[in-house]
PDB file of N, CA and C in Angstrom:
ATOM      1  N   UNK A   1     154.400  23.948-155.050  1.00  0.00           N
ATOM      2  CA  UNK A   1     154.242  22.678-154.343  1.00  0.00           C
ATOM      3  C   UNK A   1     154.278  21.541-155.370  1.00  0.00           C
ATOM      4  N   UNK A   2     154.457  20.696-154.766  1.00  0.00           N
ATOM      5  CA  UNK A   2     155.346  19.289-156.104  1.00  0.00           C
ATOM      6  C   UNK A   2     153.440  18.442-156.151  1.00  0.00           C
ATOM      7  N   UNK A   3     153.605  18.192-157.484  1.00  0.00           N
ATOM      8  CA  UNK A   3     152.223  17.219-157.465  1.00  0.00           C
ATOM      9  C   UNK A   3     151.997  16.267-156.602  1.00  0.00           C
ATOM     10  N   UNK A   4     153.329  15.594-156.787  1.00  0.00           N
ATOM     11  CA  UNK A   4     153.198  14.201-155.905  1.00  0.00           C
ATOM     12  C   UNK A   4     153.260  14.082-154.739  1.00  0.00           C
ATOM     13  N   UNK A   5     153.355  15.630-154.109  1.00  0.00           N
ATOM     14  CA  UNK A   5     153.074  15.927-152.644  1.00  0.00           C
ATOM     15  C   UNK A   5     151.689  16.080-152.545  1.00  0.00           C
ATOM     16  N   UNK A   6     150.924  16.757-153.196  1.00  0.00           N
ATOM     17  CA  UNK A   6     149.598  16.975-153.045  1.00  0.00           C
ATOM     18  C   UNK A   6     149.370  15.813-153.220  1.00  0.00           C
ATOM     19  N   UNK A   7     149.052  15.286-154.278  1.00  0.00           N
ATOM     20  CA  UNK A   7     148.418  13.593-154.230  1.00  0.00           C
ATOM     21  C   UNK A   7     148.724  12.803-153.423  1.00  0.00           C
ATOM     22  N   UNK A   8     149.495  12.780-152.546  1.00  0.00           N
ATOM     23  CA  UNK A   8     149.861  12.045-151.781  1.00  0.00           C
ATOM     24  C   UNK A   8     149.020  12.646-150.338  1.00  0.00           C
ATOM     25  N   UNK A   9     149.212  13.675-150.458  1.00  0.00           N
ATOM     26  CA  UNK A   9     148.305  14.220-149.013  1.00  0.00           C
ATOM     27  C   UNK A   9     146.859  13.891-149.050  1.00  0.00           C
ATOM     28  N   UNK A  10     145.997  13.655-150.151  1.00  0.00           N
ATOM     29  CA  UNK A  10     144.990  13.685-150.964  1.00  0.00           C
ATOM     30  C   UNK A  10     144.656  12.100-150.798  1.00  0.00           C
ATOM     31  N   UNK A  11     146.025  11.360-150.819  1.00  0.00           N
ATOM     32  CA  UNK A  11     145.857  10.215-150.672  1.00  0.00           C
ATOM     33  C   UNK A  11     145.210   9.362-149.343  1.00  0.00           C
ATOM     34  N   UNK A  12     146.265   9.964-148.601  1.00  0.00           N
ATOM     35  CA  UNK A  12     145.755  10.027-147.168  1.00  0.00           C
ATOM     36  C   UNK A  12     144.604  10.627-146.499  1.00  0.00           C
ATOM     37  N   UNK A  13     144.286  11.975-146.938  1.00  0.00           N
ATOM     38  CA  UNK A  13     142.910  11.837-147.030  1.00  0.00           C
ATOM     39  C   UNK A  13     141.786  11.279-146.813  1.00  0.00           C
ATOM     40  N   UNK A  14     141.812  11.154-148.363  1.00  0.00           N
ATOM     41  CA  UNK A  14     141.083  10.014-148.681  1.00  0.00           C
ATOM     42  C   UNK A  14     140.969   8.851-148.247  1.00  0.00           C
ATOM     43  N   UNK A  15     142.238   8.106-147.343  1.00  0.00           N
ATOM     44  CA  UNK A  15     142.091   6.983-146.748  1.00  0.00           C
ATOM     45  C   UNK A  15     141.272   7.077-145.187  1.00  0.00           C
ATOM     46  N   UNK A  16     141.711   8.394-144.573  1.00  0.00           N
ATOM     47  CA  UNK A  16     141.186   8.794-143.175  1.00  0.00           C
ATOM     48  C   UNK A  16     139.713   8.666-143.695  1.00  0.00           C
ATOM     49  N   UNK A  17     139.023   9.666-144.988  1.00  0.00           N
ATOM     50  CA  UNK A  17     137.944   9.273-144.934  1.00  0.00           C
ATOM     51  C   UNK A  17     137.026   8.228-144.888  1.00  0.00           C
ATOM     52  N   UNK A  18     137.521   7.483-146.014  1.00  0.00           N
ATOM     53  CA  UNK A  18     137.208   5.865-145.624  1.00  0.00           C
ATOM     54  C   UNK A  18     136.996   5.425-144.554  1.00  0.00           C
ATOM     55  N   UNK A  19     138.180   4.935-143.918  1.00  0.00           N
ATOM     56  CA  UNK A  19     138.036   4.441-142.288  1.00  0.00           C
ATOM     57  C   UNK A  19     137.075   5.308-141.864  1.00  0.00           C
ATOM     58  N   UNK A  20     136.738   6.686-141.709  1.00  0.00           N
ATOM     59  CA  UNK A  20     136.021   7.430-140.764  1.00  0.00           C
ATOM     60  C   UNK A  20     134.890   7.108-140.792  1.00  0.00           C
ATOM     61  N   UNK A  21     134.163   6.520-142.114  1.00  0.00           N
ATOM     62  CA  UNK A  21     132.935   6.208-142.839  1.00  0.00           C
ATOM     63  C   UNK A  21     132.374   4.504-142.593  1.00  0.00           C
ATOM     64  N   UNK A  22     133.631   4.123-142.164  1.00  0.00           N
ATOM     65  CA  UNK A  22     133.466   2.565-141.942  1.00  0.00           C
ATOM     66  C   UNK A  22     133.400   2.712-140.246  1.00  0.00           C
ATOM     67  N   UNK A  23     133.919   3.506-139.863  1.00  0.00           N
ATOM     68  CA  UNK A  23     134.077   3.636-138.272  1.00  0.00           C
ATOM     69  C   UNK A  23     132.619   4.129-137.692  1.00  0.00           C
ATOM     70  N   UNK A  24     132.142   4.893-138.608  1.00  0.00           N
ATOM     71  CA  UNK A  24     130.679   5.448-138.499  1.00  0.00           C
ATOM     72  C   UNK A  24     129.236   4.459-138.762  1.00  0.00           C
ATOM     73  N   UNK A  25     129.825   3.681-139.323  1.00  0.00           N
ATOM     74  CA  UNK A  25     129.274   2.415-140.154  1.00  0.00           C
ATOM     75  C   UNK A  25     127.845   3.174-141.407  1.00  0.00           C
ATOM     76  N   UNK A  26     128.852   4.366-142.019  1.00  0.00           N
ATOM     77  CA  UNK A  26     128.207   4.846-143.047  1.00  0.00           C
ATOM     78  C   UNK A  26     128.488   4.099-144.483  1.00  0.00           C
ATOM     79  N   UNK A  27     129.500   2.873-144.071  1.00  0.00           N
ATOM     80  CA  UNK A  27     130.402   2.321-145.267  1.00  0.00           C
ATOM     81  C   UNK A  27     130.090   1.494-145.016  1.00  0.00           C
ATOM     82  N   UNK A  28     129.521   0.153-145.681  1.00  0.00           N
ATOM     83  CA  UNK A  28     129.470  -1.376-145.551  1.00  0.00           C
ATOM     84  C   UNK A  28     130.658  -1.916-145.878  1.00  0.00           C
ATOM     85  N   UNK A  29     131.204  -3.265-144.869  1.00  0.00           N
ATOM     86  CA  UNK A  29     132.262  -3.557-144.638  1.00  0.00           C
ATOM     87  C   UNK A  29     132.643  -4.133-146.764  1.00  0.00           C
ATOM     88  N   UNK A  30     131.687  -4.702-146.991  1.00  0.00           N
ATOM     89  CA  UNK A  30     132.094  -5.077-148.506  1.00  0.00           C
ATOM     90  C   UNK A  30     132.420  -3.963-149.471  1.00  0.00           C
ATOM     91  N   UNK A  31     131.740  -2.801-149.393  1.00  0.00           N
ATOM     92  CA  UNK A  31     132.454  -1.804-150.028  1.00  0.00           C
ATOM     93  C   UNK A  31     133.352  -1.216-149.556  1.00  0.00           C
ATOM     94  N   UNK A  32     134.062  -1.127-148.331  1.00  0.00           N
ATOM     95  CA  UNK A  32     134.946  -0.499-147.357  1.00  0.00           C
ATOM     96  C   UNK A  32     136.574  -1.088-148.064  1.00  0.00           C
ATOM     97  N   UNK A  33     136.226  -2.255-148.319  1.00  0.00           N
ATOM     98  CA  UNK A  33     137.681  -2.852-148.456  1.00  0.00           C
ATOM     99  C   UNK A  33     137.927  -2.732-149.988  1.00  0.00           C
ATOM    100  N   UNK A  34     137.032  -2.728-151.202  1.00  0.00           N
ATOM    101  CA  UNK A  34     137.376  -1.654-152.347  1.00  0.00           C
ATOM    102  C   UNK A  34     137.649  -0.608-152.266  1.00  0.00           C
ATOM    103  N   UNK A  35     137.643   0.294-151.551  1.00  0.00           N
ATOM    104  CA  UNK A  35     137.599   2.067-151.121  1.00  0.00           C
ATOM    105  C   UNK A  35     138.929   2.224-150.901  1.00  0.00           C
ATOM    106  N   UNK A  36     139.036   0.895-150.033  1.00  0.00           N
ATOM    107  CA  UNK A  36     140.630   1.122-149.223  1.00  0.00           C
ATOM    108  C   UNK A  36     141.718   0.417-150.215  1.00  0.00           C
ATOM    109  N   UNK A  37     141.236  -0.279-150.994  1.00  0.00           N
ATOM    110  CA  UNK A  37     142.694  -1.142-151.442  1.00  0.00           C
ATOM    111  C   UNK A  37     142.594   0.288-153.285  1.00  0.00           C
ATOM    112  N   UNK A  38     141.665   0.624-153.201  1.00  0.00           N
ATOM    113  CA  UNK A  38     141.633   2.161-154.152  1.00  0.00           C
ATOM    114  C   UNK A  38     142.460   2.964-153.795  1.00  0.00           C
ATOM    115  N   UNK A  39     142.578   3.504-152.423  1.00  0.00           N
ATOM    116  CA  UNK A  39     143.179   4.337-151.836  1.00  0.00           C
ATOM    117  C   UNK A  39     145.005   4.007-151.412  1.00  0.00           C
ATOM    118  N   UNK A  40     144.787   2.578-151.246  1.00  0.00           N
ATOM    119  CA  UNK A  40     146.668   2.468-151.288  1.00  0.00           C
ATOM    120  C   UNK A  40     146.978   2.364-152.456  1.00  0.00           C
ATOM    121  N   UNK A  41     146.212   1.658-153.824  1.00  0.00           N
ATOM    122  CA  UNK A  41     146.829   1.859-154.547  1.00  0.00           C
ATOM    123  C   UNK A  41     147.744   2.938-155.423  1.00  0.00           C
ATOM    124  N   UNK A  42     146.483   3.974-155.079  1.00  0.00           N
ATOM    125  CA  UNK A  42     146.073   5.777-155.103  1.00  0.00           C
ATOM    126  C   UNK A  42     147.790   6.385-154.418  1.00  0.00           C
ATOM    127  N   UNK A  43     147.766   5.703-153.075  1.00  0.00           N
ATOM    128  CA  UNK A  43     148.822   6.472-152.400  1.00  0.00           C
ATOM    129  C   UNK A  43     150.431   5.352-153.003  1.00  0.00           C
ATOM    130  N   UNK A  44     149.978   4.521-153.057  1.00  0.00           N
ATOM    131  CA  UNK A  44     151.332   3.641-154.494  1.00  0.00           C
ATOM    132  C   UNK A  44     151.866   4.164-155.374  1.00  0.00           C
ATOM    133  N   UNK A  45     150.720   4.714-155.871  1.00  0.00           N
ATOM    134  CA  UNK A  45     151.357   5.332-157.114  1.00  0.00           C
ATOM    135  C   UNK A  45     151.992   6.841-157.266  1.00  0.00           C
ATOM    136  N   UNK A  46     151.475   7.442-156.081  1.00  0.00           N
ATOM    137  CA  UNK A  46     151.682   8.935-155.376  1.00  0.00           C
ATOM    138  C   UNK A  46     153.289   8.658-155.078  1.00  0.00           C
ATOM    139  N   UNK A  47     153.652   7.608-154.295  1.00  0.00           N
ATOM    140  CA  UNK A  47     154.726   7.691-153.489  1.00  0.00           C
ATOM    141  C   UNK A  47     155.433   7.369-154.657  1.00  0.00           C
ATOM    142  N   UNK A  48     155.202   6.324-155.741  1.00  0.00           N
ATOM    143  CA  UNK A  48     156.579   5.896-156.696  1.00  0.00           C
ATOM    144  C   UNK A  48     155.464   5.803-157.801  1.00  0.00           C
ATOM    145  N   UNK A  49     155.444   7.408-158.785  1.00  0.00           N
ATOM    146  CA  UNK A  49     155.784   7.244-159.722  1.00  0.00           C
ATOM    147  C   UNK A  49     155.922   6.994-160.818  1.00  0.00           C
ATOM    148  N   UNK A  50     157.177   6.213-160.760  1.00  0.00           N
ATOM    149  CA  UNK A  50     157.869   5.588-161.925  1.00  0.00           C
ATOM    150  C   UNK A  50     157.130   4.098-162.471  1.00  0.00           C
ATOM    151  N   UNK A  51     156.342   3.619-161.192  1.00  0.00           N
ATOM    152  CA  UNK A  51     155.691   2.445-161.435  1.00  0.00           C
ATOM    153  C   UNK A  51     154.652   2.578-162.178  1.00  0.00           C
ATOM    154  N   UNK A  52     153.739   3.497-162.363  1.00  0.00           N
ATOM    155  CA  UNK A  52     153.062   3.909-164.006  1.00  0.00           C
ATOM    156  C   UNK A  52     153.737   3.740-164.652  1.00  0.00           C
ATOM    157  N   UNK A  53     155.083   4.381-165.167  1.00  0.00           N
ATOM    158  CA  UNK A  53     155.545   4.474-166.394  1.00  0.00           C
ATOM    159  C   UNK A  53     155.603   2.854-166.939  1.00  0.00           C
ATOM    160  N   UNK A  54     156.249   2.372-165.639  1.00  0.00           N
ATOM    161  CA  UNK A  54     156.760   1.104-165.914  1.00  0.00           C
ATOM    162  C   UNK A  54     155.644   0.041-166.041  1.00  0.00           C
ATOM    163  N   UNK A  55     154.672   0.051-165.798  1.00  0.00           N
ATOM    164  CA  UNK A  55     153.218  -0.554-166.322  1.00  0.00           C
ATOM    165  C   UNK A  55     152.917  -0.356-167.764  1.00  0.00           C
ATOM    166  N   UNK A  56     152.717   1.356-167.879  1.00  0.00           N
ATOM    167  CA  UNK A  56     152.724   1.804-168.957  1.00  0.00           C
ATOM    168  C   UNK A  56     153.407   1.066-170.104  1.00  0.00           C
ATOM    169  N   UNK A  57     154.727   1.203-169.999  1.00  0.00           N
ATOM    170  CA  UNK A  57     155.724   0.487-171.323  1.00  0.00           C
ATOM    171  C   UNK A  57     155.396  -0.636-171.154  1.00  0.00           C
ATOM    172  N   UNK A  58     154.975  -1.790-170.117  1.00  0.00           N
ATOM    173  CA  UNK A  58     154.941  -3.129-170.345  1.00  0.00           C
ATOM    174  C   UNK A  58     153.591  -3.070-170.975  1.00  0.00           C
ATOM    175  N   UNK A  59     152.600  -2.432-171.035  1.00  0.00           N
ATOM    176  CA  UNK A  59     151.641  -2.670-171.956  1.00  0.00           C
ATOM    177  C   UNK A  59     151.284  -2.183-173.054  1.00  0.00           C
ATOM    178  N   UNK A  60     152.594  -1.307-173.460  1.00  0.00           N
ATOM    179  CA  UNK A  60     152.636  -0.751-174.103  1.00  0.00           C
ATOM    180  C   UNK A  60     151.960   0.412-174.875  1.00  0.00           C
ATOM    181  N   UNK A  61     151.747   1.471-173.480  1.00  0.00           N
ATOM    182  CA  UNK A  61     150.813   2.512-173.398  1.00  0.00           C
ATOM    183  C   UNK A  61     151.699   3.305-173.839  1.00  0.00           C
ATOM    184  N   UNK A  62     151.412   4.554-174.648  1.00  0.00           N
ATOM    185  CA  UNK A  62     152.571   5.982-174.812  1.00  0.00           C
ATOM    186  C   UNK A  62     152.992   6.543-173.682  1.00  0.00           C
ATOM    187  N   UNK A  63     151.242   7.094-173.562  1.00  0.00           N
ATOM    188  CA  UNK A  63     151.332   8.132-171.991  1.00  0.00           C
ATOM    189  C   UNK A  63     150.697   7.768-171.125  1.00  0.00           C
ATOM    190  N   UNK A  64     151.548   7.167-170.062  1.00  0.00           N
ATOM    191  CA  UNK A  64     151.187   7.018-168.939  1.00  0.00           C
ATOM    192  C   UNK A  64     149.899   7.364-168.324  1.00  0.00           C
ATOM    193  N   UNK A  65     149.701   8.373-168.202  1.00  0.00           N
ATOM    194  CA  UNK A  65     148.088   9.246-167.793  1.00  0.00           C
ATOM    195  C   UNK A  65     147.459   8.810-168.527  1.00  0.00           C
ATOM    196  N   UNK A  66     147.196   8.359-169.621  1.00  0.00           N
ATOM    197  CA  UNK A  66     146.547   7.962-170.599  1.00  0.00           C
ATOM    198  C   UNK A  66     145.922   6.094-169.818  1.00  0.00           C
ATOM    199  N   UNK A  67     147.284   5.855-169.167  1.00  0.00           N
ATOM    200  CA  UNK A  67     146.656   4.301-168.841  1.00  0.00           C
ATOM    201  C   UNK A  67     145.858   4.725-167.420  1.00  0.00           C
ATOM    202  N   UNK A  68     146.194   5.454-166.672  1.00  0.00           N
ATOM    203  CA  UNK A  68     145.306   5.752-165.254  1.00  0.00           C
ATOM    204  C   UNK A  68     144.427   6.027-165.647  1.00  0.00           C
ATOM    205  N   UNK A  69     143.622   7.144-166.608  1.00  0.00           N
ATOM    206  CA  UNK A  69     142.382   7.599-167.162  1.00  0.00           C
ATOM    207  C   UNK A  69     141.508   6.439-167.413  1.00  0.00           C
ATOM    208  N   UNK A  70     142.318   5.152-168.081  1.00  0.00           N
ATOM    209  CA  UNK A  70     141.573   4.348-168.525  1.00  0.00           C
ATOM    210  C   UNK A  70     141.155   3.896-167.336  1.00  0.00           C
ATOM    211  N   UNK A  71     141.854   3.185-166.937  1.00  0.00           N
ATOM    212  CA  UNK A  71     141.824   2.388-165.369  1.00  0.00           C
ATOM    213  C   UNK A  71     141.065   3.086-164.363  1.00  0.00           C
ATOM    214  N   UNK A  72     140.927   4.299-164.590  1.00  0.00           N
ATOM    215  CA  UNK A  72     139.924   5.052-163.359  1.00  0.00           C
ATOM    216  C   UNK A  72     138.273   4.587-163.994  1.00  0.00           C
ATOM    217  N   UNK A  73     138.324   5.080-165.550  1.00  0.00           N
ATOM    218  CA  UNK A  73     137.052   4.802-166.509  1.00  0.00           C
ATOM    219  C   UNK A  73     136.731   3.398-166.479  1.00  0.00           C
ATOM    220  N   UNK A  74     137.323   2.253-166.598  1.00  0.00           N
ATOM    221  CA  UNK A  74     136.872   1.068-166.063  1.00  0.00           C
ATOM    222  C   UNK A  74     136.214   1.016-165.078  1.00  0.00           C
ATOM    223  N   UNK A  75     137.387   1.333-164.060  1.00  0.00           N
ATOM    224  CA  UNK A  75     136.691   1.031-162.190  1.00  0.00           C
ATOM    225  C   UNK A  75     135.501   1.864-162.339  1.00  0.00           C
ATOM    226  N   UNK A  76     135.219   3.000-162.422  1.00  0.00           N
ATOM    227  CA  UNK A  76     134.109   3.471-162.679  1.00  0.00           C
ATOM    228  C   UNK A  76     132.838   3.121-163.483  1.00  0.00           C
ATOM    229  N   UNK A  77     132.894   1.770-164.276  1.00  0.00           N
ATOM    230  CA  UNK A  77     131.908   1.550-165.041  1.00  0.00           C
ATOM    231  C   UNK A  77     132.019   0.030-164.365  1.00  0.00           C
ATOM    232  N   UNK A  78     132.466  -0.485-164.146  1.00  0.00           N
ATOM    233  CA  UNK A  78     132.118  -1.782-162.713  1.00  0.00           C
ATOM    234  C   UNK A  78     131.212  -1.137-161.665  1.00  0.00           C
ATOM    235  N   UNK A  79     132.100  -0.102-160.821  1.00  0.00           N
ATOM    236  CA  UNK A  79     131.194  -0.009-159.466  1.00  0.00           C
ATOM    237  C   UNK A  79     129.485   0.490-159.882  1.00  0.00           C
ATOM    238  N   UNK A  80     129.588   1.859-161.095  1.00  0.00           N
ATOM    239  CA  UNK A  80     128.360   1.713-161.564  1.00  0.00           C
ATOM    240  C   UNK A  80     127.214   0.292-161.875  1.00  0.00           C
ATOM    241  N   UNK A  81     127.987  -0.393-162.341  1.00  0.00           N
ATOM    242  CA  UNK A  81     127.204  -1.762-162.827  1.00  0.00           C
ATOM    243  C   UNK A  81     127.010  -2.244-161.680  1.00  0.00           C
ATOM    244  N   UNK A  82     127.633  -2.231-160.476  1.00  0.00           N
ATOM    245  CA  UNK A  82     127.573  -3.458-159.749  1.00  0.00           C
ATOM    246  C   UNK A  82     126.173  -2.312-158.563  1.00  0.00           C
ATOM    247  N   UNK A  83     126.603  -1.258-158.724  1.00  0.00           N
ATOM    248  CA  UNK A  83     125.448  -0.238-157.562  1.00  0.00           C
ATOM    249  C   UNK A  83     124.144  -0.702-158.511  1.00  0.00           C
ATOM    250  N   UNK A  84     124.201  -0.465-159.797  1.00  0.00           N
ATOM    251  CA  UNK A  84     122.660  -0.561-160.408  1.00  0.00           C
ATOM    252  C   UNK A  84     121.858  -1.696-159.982  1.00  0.00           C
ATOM    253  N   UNK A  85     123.215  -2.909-160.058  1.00  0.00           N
ATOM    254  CA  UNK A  85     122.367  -4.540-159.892  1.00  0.00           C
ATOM    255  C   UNK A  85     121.971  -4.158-158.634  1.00  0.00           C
ATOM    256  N   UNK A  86     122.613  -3.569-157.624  1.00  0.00           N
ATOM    257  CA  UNK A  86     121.914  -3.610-156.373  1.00  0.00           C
ATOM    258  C   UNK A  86     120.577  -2.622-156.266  1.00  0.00           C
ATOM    259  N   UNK A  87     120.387  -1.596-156.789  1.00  0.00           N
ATOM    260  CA  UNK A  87     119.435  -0.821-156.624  1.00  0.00           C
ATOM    261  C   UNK A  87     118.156  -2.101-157.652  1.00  0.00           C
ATOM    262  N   UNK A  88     118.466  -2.658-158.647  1.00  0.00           N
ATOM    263  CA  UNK A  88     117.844  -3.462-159.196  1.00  0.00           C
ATOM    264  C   UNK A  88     117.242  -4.330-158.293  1.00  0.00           C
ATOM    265  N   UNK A  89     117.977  -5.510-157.470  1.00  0.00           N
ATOM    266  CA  UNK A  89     118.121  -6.325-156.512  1.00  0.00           C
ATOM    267  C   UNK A  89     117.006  -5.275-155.010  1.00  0.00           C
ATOM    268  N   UNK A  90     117.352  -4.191-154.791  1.00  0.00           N
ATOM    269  CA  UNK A  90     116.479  -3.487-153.908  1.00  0.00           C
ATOM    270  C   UNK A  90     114.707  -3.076-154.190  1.00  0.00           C
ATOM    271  N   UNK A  91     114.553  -2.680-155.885  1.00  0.00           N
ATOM    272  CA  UNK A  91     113.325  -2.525-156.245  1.00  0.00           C
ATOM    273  C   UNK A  91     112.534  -3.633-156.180  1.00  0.00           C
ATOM    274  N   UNK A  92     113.036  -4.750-156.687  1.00  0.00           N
ATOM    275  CA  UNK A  92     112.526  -6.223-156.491  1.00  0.00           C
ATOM    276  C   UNK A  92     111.949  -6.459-155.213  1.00  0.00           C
ATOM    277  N   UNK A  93     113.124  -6.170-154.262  1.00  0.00           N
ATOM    278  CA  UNK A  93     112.566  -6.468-153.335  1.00  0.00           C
ATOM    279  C   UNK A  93     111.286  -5.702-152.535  1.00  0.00           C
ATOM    280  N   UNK A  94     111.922  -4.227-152.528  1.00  0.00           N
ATOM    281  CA  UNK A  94     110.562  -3.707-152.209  1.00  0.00           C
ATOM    282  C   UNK A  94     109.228  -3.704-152.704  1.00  0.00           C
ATOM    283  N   UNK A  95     109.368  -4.292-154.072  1.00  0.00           N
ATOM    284  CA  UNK A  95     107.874  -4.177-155.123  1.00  0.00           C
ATOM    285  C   UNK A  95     107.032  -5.552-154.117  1.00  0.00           C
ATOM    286  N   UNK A  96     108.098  -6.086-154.001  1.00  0.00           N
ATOM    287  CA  UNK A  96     107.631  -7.879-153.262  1.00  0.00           C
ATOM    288  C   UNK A  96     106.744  -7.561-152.156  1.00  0.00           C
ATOM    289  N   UNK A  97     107.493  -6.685-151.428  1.00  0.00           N
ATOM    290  CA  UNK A  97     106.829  -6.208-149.728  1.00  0.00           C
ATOM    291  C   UNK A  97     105.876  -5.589-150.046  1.00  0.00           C
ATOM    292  N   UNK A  98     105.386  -4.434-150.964  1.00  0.00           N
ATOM    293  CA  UNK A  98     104.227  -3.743-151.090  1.00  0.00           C
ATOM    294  C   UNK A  98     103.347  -4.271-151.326  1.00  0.00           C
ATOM    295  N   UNK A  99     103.298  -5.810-152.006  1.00  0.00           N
ATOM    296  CA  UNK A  99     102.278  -6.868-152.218  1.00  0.00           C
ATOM    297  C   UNK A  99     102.138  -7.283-151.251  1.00  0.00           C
ATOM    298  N   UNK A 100     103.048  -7.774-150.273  1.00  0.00           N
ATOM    299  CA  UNK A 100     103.003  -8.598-148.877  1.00  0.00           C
ATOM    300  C   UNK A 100     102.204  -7.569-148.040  1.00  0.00           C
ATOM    301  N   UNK A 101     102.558  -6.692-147.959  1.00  0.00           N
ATOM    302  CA  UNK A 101     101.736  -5.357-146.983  1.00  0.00           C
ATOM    303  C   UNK A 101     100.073  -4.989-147.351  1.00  0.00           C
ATOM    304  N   UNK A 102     100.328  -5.124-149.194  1.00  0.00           N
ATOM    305  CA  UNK A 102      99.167  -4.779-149.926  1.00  0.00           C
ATOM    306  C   UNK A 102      97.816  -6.099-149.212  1.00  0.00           C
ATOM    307  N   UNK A 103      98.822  -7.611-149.248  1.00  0.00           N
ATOM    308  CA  UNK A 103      97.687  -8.870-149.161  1.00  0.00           C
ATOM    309  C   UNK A 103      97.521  -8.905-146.981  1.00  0.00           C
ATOM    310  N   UNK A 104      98.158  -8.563-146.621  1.00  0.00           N
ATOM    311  CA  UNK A 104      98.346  -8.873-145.357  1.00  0.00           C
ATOM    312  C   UNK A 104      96.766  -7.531-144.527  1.00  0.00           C
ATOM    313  N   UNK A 105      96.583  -6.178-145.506  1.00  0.00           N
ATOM    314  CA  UNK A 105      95.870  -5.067-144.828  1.00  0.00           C
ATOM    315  C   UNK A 105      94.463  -5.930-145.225  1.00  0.00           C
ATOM    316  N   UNK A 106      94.375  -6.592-146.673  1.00  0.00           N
ATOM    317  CA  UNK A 106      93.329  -7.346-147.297  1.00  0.00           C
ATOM    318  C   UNK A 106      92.632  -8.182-146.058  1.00  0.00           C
ATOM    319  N   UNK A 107      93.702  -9.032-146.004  1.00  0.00           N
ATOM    320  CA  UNK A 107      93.842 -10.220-144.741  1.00  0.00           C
ATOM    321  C   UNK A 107      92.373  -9.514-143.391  1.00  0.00           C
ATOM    322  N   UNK A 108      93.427  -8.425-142.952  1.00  0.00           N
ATOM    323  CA  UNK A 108      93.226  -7.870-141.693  1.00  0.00           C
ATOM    324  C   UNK A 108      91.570  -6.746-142.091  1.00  0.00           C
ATOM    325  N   UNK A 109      91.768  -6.083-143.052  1.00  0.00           N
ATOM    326  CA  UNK A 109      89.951  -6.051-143.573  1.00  0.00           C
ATOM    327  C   UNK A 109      88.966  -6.776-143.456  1.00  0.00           C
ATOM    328  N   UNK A 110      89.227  -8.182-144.279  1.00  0.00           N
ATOM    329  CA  UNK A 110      87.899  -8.907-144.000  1.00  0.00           C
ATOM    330  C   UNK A 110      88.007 -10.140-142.790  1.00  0.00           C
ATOM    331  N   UNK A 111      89.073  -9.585-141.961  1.00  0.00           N
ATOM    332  CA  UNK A 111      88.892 -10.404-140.668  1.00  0.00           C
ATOM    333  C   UNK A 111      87.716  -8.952-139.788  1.00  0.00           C
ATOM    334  N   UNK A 112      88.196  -7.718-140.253  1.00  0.00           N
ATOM    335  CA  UNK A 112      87.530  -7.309-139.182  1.00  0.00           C
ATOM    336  C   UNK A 112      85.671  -7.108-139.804  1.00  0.00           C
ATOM    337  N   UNK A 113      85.606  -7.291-141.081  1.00  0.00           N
ATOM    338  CA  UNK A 113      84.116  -7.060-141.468  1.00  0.00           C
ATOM    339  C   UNK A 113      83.709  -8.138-140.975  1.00  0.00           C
ATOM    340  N   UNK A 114      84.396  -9.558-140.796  1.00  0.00           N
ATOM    341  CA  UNK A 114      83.814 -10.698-139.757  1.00  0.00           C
ATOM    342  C   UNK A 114      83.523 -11.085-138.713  1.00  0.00           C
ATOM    343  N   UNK A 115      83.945  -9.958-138.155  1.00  0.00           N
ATOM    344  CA  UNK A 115      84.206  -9.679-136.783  1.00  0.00           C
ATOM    345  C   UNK A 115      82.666  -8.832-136.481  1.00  0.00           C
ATOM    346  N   UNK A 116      82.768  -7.543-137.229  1.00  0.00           N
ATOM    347  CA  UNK A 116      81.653  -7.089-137.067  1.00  0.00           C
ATOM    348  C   UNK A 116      80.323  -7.590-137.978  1.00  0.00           C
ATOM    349  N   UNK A 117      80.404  -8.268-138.830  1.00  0.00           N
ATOM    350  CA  UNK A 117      78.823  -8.981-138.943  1.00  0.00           C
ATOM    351  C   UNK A 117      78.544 -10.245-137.734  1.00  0.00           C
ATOM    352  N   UNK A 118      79.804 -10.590-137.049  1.00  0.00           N
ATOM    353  CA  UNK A 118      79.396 -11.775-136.130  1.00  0.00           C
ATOM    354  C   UNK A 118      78.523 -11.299-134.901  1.00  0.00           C
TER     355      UNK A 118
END
């Protein structure tokens, strides 16, 4: 079986999954549309090719695979960075609420010890 048949099936795939995940609303629409413009590019390069190579020589890469590896290792060290800020951005927030919850039970304590010495 020819590579660029498999990758290409792989491609598609991968795109059904996407949509299926956004259709499920297991995918947030802001990450949905990186996933997907990943995935045509994915199936771009499946269908033609020659358009690596030809990237390749204009930047004057040797081997081709050599420039996708990179380009996968980039994208991969963005989306990492950008998930951390959010899990960052999420601890913040929850540390915030456990104080709000922590001062609000406080609140509701010495309303009720006032309640019962009244």
């Amino acid at each position: 079986m020819n590579i660029f048949l498999v990758s290409f099936v792989f491609c598609l795939f991968f795109l059904f999954v996407v949509i299926d995940l956004i259709r499920r609303k297991r995918l947030e629409e802001r990450y949905s549309i990186l996933w997907i413009v990943i995935g045509l590019l994915m199936l771009i390069l499946s269908i033609f090719p020659d358009f690596l190579e030809t990237i390749s020589q204009l930047l004057g890469v040797v081997y081709p695979p050599s420039l996708l590896f990179f380009l996968g290792y980039v994208f991969a060290l963005i989306v990492i960075l950008h998930l951390t800020m959010v899990v960052s951005k999420l601890h913040r927030q929850m540390t915030r609420l456990i104080q709000e919850v922590a001062l609000l039970k406080n609140e509701k304590e010495e309303a009720q010890k006032e309640q019962e010495q009244a």
